[in-house]
Protein backbone atom coordinates (compact mmCIF):
# COMPACT_ATOMS: atom_id res chain seq x y z
CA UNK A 1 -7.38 16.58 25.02
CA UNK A 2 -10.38 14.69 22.95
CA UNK A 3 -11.20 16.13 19.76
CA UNK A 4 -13.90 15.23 17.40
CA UNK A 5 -14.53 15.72 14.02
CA UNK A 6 -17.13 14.79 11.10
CA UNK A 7 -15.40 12.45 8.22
CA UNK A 8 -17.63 10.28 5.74
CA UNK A 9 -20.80 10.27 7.71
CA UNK A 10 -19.13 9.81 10.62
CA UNK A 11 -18.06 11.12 14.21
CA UNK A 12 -14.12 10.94 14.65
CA UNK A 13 -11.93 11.36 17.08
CA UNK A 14 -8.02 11.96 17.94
CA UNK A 15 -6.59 12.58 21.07
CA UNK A 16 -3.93 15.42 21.61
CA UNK A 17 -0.73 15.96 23.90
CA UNK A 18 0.22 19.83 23.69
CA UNK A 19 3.47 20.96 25.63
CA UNK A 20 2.87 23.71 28.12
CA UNK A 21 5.90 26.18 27.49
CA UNK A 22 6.02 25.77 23.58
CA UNK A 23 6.54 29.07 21.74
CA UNK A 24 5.81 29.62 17.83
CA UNK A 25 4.85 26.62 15.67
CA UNK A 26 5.81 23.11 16.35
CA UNK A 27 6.50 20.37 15.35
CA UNK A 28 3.69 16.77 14.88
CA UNK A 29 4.01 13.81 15.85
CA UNK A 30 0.95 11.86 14.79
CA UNK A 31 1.00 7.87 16.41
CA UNK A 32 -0.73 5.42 14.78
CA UNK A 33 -1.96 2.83 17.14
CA UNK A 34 -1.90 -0.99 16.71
CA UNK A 35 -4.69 -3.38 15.74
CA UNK A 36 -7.34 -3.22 18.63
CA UNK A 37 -5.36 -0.29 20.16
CA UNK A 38 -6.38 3.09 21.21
CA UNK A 39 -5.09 6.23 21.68
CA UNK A 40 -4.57 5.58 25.59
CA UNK A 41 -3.10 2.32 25.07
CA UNK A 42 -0.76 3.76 22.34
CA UNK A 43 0.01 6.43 24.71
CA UNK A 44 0.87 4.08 27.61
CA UNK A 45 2.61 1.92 25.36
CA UNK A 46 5.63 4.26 23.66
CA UNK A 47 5.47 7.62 25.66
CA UNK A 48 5.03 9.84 23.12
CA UNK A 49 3.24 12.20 24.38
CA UNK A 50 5.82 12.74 27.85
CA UNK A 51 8.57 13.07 24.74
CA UNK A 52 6.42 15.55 23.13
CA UNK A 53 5.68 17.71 26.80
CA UNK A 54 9.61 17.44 27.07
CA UNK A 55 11.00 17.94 23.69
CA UNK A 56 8.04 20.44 23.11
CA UNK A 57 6.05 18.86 20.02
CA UNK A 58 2.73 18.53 19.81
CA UNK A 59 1.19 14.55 19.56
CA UNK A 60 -1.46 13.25 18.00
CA UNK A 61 -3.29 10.05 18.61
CA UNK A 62 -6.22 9.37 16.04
CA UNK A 63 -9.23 6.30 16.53
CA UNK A 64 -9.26 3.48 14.10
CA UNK A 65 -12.83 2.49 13.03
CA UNK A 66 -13.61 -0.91 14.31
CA UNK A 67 -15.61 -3.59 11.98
CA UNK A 68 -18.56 -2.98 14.47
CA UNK A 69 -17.96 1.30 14.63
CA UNK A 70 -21.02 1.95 17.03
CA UNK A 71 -19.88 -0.73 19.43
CA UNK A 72 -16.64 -0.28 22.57
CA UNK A 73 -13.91 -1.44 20.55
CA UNK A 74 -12.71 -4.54 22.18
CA UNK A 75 -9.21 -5.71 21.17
CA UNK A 76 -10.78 -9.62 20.36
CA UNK A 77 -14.28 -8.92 19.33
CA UNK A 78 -14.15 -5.78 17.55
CA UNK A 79 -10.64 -4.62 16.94
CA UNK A 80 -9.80 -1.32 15.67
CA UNK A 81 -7.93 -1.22 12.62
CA UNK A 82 -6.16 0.92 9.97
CA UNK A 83 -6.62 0.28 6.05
CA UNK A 84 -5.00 1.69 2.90
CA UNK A 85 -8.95 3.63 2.73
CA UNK A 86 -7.92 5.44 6.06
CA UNK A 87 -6.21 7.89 4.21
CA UNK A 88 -8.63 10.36 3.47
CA UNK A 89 -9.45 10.56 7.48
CA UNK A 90 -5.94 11.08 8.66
CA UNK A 91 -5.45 13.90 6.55
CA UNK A 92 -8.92 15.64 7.55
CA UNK A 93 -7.06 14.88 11.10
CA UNK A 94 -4.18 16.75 9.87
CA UNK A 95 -6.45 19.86 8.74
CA UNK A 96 -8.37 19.96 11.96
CA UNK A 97 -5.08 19.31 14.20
CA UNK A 98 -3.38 22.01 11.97
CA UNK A 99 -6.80 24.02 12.47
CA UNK A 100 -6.61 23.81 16.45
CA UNK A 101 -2.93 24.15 17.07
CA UNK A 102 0.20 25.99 15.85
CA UNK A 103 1.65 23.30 14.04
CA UNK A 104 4.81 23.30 11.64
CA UNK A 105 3.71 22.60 8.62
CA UNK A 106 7.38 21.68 7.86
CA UNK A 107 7.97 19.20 10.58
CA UNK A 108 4.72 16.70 10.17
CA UNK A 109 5.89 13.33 10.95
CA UNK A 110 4.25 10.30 11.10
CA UNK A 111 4.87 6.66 13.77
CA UNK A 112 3.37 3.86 14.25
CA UNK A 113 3.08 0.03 15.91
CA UNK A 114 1.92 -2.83 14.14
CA UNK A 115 -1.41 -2.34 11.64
CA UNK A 116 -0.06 1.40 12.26
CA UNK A 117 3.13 1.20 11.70
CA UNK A 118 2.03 -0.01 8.23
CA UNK A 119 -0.53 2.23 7.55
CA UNK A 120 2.50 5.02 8.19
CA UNK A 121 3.81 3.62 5.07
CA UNK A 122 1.28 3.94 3.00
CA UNK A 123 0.28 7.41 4.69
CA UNK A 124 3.37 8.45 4.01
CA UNK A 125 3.56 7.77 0.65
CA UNK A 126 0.23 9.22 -0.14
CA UNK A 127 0.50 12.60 1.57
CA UNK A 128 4.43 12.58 1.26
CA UNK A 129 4.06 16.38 0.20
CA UNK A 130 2.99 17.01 3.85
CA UNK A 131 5.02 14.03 5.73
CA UNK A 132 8.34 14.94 6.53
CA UNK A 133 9.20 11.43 8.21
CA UNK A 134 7.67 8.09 9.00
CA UNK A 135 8.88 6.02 11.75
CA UNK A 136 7.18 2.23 12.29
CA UNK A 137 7.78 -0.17 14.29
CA UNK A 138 6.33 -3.90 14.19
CA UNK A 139 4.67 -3.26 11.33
CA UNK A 140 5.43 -3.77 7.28
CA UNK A 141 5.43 -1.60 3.69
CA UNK A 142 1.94 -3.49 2.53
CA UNK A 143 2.37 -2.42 -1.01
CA UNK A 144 5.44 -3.22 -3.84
CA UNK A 145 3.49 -0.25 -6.14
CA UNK A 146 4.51 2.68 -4.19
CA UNK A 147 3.95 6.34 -5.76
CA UNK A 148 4.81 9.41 -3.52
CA UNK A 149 4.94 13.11 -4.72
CA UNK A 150 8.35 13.42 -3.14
CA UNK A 151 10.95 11.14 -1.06
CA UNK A 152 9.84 10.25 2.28
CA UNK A 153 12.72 9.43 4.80
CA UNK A 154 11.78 6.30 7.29
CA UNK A 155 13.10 4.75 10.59
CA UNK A 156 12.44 1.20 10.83
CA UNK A 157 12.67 -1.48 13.69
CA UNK A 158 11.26 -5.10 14.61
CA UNK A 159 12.08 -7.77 16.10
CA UNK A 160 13.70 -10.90 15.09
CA UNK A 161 11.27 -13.43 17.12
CA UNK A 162 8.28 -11.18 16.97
CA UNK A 163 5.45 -13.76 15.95
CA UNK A 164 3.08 -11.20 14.44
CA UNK A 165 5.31 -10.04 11.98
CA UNK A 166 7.29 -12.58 11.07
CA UNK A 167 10.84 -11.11 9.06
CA UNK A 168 10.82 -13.83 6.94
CA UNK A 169 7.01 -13.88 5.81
CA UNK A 170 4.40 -16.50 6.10
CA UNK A 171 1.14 -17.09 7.59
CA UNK A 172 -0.08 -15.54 10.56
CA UNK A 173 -3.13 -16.11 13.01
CA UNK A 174 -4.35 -12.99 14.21
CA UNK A 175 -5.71 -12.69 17.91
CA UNK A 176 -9.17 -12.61 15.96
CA UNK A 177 -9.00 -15.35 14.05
CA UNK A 178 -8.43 -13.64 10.84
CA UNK A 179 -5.57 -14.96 8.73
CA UNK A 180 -3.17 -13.46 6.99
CA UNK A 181 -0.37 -14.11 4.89
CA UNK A 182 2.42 -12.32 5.72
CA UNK A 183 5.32 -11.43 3.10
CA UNK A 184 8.81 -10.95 3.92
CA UNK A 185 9.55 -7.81 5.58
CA UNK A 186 12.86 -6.63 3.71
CA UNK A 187 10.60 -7.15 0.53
CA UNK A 188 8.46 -3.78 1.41
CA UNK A 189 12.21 -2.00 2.55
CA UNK A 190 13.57 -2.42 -0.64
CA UNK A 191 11.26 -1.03 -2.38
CA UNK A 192 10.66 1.85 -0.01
CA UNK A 193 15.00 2.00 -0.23
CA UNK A 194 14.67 2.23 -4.29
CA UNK A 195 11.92 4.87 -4.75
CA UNK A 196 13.93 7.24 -1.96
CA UNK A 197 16.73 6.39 -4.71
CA UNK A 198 18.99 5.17 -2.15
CA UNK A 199 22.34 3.33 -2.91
CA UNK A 200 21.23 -0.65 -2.89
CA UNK A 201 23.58 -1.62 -0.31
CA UNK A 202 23.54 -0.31 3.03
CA UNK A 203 26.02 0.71 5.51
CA UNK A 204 25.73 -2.05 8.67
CA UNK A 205 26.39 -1.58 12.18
CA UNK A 206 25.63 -3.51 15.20
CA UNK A 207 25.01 -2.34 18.58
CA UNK A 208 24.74 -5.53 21.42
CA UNK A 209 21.63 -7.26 19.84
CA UNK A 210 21.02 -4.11 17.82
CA UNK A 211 21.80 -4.04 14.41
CA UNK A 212 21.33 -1.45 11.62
CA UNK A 213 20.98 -1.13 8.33
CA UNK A 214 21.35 2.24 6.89
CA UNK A 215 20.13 3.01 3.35
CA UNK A 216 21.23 6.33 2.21
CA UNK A 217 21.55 9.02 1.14
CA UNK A 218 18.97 9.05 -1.23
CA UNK A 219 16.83 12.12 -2.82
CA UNK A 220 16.83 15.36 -1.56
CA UNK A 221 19.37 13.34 1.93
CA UNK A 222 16.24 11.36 2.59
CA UNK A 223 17.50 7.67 4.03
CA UNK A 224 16.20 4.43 5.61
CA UNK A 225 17.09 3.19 8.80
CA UNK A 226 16.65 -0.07 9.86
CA UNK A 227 17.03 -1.49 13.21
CA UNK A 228 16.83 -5.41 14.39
CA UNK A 229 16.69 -6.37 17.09
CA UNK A 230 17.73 -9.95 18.16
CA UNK A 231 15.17 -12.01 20.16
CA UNK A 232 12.65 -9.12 20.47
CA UNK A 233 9.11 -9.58 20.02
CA UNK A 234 6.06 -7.39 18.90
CA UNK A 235 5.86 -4.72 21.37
CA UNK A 236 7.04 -0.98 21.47
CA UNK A 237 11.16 -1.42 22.09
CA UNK A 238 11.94 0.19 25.60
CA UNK A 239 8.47 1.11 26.36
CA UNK A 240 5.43 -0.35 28.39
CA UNK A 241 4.74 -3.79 26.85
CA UNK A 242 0.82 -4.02 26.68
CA UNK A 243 0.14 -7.69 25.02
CA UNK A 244 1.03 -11.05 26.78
CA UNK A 245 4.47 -12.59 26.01
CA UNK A 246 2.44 -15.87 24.66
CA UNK A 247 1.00 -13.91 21.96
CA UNK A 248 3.27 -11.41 21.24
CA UNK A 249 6.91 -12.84 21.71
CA UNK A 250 9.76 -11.44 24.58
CA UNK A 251 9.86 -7.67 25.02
CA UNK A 252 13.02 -5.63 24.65
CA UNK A 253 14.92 -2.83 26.47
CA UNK A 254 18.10 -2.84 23.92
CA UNK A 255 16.64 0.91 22.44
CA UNK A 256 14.15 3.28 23.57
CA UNK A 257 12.24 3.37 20.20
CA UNK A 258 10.16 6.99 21.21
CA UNK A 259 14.06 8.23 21.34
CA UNK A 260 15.37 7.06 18.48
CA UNK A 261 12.42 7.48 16.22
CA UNK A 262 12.35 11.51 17.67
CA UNK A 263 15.93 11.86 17.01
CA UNK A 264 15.70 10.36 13.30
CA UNK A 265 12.47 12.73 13.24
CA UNK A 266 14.75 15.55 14.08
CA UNK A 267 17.03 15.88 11.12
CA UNK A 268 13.92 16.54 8.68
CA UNK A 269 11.47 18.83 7.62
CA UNK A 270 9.78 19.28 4.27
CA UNK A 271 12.08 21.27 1.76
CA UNK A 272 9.09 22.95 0.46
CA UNK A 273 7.69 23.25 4.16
């Protein structure tokens, strides 16, 4: 179901997955799309709200503001995309989802691809006293300043080809024709590992071309999970891929990230909650 709401002079919207059966509050999922993406493609993309109708958590899929926000978003000529200033709307999302629906204020957790799997980082950190979790995938801790209220556990993944988030940094071409330069992933992790006050080095497993990297356990049990994937590109592991292998590098079945992010999800909820 559409929902709309007023924020800054403008009209909003989210889109929301409810389960049928649910009793008493529940817990949120709330997935950030990628750059250019929208709630239906996010949707199509990772599953999330079929996990939520089976699991029985609510979903939330909130709109990006394009450059051009009275124009169709178009994923080349007017991409929609999260920035750091986004914060202020997601959380007047979180009041009117919390509003509509019987939420657990507990169990709020935040996801994310790409652009929105970064933005969950610094989401997180910002409204960390209502964020029990983050999970992102293909996407990067912008920031090395990080302040949160309280530690924020995180579940991370990418992959090591993907071309649009390079691990080791450096500059990238957007679709658009913006560029950007690109620092090394595991620069953002470590700081995100430090201020959960996590041991420096982690405990390492692989899994096939899976391998992770837990960090942990740090404040209050929070950790960080990381999980790399060998020869995976930038797409939603074990989901619908929805941009061309040319652009975006080799899909990968080697984890169902909706799974393993809602599992990791699963052993948290605000303390405080």
């Amino acid at each position: 179901m559409k929902h709309t709401l007023q924020h800054d002079g403008r009209t909003r919207h989210y889109t929301m997955h409810a389960p049928a059966d649910a009793d008493g509050r529940l817990p949120l999922v709330v997935m950030l799309h990628g750059a250019g993406g929208t709630p239906e493609v996010s949707e199509k993309a990772t599953g999330w709200g079929a996990k939520g109708a089976s699991e029985g958590f609510l979903v939330c899929f909130p709109q990006a503001l394009a450059p051009k926000p009275d124009e169709p978003i178009s994923f080349l000529k007017n991409p929609s995309v999260w920035r750091k200033t986004d914060v202020p709307f997601l959380e007047a999302a979180l009041d009117d989802v919390c509003a509509r629906y019987p939420v657990d204020p507990a169990r709020i957790y935040l996801s994310g691809f790409s652009n929105g799997g970064s933005f969950s980082f610094t989401a997180g950190a910002a409204l960390s006293e209502r964020i029990a979790a983050i999970g992102c995938v293909s996407g990067k801790q912008w920031s090395q300043r990080v302040e949160m209220a309280r530690p924020v556990p995180a579940i991370y993944m990418v992959g090591t080809d993907d071309p649009l988030n390079p691990i080791g940094g450096g500059e990238i071409v957007a679709p658009w024709g913006e560029v950007f330069q690109h620092p090394p992933v595991w620069d953002g992790l470590w700081t995100w590992a430090v201020l959960l006050g996590c041991p420096r080095q982690p405990e390492t497993s692989t899994d096939g071309p899976v391998r992770i990297d837990r960090f942990g356990p740090g404040a209050e049990g929070s950790e960080l999970l990381v999980y790399t994937l060998a020869g995976a590109g930038h797409h939603w592991p074990g989901g619908v891929p929805v941009l061309n292998e040319k652009l975006a590098g080799r899909p990968t079945d080697a984890v169902r990230a909706t799974d393993v992010i809602w599992r990791f999800f699963t052993r948290f909820a605000r303390r405080n909650g």
